[in-house]
Protein backbone atom coordinates (compact mmCIF):
# COMPACT_ATOMS: atom_id res chain seq x y z
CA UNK A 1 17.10 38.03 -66.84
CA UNK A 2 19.81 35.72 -64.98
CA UNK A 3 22.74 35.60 -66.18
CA UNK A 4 24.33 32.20 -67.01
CA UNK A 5 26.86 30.02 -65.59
CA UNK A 6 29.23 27.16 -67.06
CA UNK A 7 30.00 24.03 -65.37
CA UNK A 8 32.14 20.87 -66.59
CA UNK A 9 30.64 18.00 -66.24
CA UNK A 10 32.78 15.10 -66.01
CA UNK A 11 31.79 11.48 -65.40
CA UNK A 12 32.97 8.51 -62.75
CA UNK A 13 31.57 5.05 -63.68
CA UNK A 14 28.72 6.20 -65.78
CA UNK A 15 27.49 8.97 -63.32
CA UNK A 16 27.95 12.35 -63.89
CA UNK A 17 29.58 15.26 -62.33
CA UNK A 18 30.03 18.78 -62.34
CA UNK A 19 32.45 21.28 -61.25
CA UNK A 20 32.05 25.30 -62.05
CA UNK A 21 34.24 26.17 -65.03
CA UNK A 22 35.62 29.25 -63.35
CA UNK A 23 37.39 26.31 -61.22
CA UNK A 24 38.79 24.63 -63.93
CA UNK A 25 42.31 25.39 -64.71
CA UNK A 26 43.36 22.58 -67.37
CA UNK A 27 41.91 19.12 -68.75
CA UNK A 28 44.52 17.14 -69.48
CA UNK A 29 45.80 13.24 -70.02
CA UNK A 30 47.21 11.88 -66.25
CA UNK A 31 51.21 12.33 -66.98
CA UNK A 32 54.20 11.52 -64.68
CA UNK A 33 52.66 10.83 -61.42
CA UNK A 34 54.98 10.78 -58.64
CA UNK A 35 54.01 8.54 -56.12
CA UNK A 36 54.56 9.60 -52.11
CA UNK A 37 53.46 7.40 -49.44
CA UNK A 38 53.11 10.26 -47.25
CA UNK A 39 49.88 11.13 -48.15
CA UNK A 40 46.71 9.55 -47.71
CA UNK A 41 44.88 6.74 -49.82
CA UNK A 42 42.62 9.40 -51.90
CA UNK A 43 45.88 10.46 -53.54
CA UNK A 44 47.46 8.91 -56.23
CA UNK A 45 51.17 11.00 -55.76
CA UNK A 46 51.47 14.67 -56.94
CA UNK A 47 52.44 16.10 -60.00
CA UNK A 48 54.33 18.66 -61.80
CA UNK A 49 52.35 21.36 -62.82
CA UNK A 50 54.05 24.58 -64.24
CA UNK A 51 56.85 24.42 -62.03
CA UNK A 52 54.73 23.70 -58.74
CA UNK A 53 54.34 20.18 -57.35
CA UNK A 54 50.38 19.92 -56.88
CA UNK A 55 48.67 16.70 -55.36
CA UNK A 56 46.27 13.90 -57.73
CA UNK A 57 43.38 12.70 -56.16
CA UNK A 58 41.50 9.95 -57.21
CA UNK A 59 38.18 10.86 -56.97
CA UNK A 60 36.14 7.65 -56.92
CA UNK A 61 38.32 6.83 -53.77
CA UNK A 62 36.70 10.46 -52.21
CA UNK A 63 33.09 9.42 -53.61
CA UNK A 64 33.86 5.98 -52.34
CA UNK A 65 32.86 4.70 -56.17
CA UNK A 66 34.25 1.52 -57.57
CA UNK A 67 36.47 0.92 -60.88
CA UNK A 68 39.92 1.43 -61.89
CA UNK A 69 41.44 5.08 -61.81
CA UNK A 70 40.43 7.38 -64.32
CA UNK A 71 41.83 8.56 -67.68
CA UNK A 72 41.03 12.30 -67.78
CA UNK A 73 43.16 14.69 -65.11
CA UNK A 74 40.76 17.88 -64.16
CA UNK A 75 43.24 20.61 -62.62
CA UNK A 76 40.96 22.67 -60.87
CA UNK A 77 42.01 25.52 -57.92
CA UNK A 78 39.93 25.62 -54.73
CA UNK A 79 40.12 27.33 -51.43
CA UNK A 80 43.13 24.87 -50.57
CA UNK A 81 45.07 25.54 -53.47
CA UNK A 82 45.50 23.78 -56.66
CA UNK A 83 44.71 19.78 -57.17
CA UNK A 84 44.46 17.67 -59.98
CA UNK A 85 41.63 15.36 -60.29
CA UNK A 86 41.57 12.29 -61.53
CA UNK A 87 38.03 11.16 -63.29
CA UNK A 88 37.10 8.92 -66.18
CA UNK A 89 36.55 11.60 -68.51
CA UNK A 90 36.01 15.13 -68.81
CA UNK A 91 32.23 15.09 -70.60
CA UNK A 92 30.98 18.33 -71.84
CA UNK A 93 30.25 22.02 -70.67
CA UNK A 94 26.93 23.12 -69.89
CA UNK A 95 25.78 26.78 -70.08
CA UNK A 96 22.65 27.09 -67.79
CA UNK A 97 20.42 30.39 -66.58
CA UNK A 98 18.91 27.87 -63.61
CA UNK A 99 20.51 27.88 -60.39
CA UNK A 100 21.59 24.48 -58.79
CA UNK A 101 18.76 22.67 -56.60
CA UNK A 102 19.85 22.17 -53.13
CA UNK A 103 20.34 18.23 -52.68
CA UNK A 104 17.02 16.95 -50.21
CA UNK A 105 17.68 16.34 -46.71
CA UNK A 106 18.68 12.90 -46.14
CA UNK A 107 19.11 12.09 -49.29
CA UNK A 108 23.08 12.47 -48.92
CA UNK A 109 25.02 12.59 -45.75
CA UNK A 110 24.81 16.65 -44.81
CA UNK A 111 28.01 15.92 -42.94
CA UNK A 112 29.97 15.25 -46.29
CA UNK A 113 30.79 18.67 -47.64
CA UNK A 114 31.49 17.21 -51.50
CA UNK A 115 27.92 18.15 -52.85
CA UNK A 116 26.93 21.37 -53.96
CA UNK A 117 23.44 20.64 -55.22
CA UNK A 118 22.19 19.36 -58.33
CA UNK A 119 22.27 20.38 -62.02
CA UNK A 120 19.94 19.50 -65.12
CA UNK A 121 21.45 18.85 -68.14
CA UNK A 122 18.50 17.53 -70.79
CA UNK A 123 17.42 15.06 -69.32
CA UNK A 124 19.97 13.70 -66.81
CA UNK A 125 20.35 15.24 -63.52
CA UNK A 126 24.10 16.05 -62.60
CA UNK A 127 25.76 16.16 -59.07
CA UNK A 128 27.82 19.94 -58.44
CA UNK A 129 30.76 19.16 -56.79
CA UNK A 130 31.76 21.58 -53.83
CA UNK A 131 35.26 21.62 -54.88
CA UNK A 132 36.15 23.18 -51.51
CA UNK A 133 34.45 20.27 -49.70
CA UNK A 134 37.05 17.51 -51.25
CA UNK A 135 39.87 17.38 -49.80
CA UNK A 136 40.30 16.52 -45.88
């Protein structure tokens, strides 16, 4: 029998998103934002985040979505460290045995490296997030 896996899913403008929980570090409200025009328009500043100073990206400026910045902070940690995430809000966890469906060819640009695949959750599909694949 496979063994399960837990994902967040999170949600930008209606749409929603998921992220593997064994990413996820803390779901919290965006607090104290420090802004730094040093780095690129996908962040929003950086943040203080036990003792470390760790970047906040917007993500509907990555997934190129519209709508004002999100609500809901997702610190996750990825191959390039630890990020927060900023998202509208942080949905529910699913707790699946099936593995995510690769996304059809030329359905999404291959070249961007933010998809994972795709995720059913009753009876809405969900996009996985390659959390690796966000940042530049």
């Amino acid at each position: 029998m496979a063994e399960s896996t837990r994902y967040l899913i999170m949600t930008l403008e209606e749409e929603s998103f998921a992220i593997p929980i064994t990413s996820l570090l803390e779901i919290a409200v965006p607090r104290a934002i420090q802004r730094d025009a040093k780095l690129s328009e996908i962040f929003e500043g950086k943040i203080d985040y036990r003792g470390k100073l760790i970047p906040v990206v917007n993500l509907k400026k990555i997934l190129k979505l519209p709508g004002a910045v999100g609500g809901s902070m997702i610190v996750t940690k990825c191959g390039k460290g630890v990020v927060a995430l900023l998202v509208d809000s942080a949905k529910e966890l699913l707790e699946t045995r099936e593995a995510p469906v690769p996304l059809p060819p030329g359905v999404i640009n291959s070249s961007l490296g933010y998809y994972a695949g795709v995720l059913r959750n009753r009876d809405e599909l969900v996009l996985l997030l390659n959390e690796d694949g966000l940042l530049p």
